[in-house]
C-alpha atoms as a PDB file:
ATOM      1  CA  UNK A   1     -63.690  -6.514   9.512  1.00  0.00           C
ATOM      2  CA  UNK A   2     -65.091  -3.594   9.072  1.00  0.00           C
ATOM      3  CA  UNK A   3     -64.251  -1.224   5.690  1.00  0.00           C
ATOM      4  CA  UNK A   4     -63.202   1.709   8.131  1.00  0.00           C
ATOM      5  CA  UNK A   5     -61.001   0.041  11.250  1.00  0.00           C
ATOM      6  CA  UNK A   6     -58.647  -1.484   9.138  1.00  0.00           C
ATOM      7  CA  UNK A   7     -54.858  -1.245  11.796  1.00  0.00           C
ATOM      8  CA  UNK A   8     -52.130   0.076   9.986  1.00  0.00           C
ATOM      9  CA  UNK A   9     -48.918  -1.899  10.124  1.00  0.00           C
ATOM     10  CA  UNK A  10     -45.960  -0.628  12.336  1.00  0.00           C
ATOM     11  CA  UNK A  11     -43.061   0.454  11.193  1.00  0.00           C
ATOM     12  CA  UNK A  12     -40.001   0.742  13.051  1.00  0.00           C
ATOM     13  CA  UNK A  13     -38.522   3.332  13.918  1.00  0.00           C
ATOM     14  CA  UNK A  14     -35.849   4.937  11.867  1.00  0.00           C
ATOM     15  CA  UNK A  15     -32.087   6.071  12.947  1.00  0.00           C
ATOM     16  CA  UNK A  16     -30.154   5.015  15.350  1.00  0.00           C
ATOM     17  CA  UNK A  17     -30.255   4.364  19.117  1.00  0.00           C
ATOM     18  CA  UNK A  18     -27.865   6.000  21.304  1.00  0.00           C
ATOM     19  CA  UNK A  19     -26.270   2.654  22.672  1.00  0.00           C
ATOM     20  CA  UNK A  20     -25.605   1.774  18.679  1.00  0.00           C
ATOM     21  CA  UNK A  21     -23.634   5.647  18.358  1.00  0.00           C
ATOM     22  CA  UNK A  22     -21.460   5.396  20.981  1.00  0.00           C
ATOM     23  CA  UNK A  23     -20.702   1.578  20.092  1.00  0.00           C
ATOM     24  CA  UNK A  24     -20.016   3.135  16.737  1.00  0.00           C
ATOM     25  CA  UNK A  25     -17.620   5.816  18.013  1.00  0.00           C
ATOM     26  CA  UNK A  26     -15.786   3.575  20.728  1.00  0.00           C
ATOM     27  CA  UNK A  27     -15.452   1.011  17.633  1.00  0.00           C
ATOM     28  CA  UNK A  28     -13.870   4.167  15.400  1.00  0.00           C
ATOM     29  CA  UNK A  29     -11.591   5.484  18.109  1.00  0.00           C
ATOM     30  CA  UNK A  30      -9.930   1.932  18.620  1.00  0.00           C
ATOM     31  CA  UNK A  31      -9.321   1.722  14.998  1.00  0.00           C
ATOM     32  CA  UNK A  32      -8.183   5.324  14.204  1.00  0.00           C
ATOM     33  CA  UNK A  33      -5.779   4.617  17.602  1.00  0.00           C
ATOM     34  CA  UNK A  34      -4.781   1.676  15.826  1.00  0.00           C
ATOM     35  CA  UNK A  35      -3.949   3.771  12.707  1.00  0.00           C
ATOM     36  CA  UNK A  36      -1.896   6.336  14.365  1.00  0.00           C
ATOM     37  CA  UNK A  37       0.293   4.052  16.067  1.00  0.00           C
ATOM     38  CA  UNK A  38       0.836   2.297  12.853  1.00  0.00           C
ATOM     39  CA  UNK A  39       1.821   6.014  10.890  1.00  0.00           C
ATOM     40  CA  UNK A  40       3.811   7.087  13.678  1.00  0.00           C
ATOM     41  CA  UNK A  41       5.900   3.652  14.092  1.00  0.00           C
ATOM     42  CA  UNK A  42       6.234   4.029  10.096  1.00  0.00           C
ATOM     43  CA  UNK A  43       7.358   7.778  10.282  1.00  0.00           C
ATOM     44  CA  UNK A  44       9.678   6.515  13.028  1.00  0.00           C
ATOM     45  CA  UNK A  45      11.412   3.873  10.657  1.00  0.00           C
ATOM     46  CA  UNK A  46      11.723   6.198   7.744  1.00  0.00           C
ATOM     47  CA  UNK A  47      13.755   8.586   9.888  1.00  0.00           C
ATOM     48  CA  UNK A  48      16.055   5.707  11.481  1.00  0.00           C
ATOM     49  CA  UNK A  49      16.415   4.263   7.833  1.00  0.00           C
ATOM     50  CA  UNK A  50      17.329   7.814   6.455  1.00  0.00           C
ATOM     51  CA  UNK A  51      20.066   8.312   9.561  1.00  0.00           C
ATOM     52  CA  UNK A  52      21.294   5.202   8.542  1.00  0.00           C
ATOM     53  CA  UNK A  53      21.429   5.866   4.941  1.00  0.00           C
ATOM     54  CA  UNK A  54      23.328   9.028   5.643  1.00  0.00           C
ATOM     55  CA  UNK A  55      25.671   7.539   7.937  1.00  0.00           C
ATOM     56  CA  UNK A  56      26.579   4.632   4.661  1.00  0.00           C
ATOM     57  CA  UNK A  57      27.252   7.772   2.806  1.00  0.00           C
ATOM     58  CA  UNK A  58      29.492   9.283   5.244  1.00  0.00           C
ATOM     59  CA  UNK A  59      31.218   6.090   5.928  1.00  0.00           C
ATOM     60  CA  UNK A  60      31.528   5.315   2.168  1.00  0.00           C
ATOM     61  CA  UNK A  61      32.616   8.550   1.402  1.00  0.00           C
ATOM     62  CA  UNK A  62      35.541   8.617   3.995  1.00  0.00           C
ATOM     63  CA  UNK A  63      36.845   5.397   3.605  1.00  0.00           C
ATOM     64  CA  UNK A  64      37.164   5.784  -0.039  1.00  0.00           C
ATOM     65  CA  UNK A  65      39.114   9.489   0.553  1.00  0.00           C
ATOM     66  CA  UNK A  66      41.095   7.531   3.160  1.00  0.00           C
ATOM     67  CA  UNK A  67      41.785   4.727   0.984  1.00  0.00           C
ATOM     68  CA  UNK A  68      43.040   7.032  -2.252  1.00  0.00           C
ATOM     69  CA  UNK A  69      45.666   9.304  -0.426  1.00  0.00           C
ATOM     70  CA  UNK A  70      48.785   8.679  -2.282  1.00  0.00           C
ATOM     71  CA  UNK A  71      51.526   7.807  -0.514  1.00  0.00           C
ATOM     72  CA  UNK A  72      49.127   5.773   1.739  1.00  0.00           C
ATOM     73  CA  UNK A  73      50.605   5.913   5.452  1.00  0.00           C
ATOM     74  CA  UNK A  74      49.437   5.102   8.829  1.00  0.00           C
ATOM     75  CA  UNK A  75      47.112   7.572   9.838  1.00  0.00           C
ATOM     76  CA  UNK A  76      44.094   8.398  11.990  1.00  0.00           C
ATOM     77  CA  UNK A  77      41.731  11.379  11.444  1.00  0.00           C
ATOM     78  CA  UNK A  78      38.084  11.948  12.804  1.00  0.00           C
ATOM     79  CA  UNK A  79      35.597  14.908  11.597  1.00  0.00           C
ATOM     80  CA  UNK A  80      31.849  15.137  11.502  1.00  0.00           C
ATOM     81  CA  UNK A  81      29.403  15.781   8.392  1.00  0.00           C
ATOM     82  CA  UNK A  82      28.091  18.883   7.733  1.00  0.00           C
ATOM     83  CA  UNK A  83      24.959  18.889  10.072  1.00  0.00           C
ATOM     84  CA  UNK A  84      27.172  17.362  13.056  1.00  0.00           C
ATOM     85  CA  UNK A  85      24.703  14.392  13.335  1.00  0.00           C
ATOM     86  CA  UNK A  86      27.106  11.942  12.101  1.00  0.00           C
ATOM     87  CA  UNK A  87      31.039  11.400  13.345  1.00  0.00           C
ATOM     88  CA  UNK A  88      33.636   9.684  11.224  1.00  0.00           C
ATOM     89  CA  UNK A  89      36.843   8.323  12.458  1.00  0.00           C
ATOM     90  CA  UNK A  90      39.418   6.484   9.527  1.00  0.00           C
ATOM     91  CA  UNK A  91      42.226   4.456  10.651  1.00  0.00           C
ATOM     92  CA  UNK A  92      44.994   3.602   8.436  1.00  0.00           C
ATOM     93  CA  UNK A  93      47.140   0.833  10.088  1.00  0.00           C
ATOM     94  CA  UNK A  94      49.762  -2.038   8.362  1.00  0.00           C
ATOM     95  CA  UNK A  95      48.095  -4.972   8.413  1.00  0.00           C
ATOM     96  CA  UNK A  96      49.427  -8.782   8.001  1.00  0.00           C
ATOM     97  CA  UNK A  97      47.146 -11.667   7.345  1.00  0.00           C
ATOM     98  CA  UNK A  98      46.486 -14.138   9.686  1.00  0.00           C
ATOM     99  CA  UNK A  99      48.629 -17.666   9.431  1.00  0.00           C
ATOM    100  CA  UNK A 100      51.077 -16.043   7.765  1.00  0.00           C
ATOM    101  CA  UNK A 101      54.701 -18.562   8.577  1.00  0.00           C
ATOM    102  CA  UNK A 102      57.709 -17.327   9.833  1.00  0.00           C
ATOM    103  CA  UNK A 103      59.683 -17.398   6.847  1.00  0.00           C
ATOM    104  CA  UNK A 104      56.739 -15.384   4.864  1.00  0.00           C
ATOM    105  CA  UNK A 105      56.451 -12.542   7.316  1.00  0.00           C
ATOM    106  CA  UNK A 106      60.101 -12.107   6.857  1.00  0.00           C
ATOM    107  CA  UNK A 107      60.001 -11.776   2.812  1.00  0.00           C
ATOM    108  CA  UNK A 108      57.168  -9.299   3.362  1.00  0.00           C
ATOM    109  CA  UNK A 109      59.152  -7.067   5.993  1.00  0.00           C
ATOM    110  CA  UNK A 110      61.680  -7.019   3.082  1.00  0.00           C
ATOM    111  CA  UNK A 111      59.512  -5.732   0.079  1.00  0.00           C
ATOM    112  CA  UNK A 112      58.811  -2.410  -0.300  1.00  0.00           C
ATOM    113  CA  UNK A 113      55.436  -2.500  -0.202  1.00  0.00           C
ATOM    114  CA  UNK A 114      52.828  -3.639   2.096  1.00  0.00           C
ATOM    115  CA  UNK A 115      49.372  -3.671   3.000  1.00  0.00           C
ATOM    116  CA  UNK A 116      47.297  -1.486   5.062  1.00  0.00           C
ATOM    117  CA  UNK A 117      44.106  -1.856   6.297  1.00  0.00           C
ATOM    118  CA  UNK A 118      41.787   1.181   5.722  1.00  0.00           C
ATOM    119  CA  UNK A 119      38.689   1.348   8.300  1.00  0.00           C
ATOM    120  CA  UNK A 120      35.871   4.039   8.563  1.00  0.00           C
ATOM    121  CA  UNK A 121      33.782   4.153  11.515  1.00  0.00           C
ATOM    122  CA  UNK A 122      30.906   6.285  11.752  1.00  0.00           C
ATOM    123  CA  UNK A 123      28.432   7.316  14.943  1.00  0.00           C
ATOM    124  CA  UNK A 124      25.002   8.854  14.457  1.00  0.00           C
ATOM    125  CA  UNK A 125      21.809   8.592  16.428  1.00  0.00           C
ATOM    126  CA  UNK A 126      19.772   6.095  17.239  1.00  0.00           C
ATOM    127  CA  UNK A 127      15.963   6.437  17.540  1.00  0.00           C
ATOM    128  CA  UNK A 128      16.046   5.362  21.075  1.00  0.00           C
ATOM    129  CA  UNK A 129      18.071   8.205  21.790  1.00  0.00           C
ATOM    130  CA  UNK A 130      21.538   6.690  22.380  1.00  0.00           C
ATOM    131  CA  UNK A 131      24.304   6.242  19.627  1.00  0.00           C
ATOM    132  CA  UNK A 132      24.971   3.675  16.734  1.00  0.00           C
ATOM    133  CA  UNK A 133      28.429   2.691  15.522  1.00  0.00           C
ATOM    134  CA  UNK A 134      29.189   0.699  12.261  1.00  0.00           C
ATOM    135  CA  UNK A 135      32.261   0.687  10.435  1.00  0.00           C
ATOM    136  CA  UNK A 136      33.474  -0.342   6.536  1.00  0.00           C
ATOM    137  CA  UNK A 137      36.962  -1.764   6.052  1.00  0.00           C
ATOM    138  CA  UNK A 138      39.510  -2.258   3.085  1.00  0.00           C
ATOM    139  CA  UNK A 139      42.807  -3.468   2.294  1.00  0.00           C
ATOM    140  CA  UNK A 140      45.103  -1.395   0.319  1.00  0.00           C
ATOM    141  CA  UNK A 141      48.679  -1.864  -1.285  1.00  0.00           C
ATOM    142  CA  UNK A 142      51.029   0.800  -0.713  1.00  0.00           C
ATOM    143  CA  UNK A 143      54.346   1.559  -0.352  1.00  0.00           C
ATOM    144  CA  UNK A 144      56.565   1.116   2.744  1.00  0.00           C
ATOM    145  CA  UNK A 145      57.570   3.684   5.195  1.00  0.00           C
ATOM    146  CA  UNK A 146      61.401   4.107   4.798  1.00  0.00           C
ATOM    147  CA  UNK A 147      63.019   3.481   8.022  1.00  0.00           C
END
């Protein structure tokens, strides 16, 4: 070889090619889709789990209220929290175990107390856009109604 015609070596070239970009971008857009869907279920459960957490409160809230009036009588009184998102209804009703014999139920109808069963049922929105319902219950002691 001669001192003059010596071939340089090739290089290849540099960047990218267009078929390798939009690859790139199709491969980016399926994962960033991905990613939304995940944030936006996420954001979707947080709200459902703070409704729900609010509608505890409510129902906590009023059965206890329910639950302390003194004398405790059969009642029934409904209401909504403040933002109208979440109904309450509390029942106050006598209530008598179950299996109870004969001659037991008729010492109890002759004390003068008895027990009532306190319940608080709430409503508030689900995130499919219909209603939930749940509802707490208690048993209290309290005093008879006179006749």
């Amino acid at each position: 070889m001669e001192a003059g015609h010596a071939r340089a070596p090739c290089r290849p070239a540099r960047g990218f090619s267009l078929l390798e970009v939009l690859v790139a971008f199709v491969i980016l857009s399926l994962v960033a889709t991905a990613l939304f869907r995940l944030f936006s279920g996420a954001l979707s459960n947080a709200s459902a789990a703070d409704d729900y957490s609010r509608a505890m409160l409510v129902a906590e809230s009023t059965l206890a209220e329910a639950a302390a009036r003194v004398p405790l009588r059969e009642s029934t009184q409904s209401g909504s929290a403040e933002d109208g998102r979440v109904g309450w209804t509390t029942r106050v009703t006598p209530y008598s175990p179950p299996g109870l014999s004969p001659d037991l139920e008729r010492a109890v109808e002759n004390m003068p107390i008895r027990l009532y069963r306190v319940t608080a049922e709430v409503t508030f929105p689900a995130p499919n856009g219909g209603q939930r319902t749940f509802a707490l219950a208690t048993t209290r002691i309290g005093l008879r109604d006179p006749l």
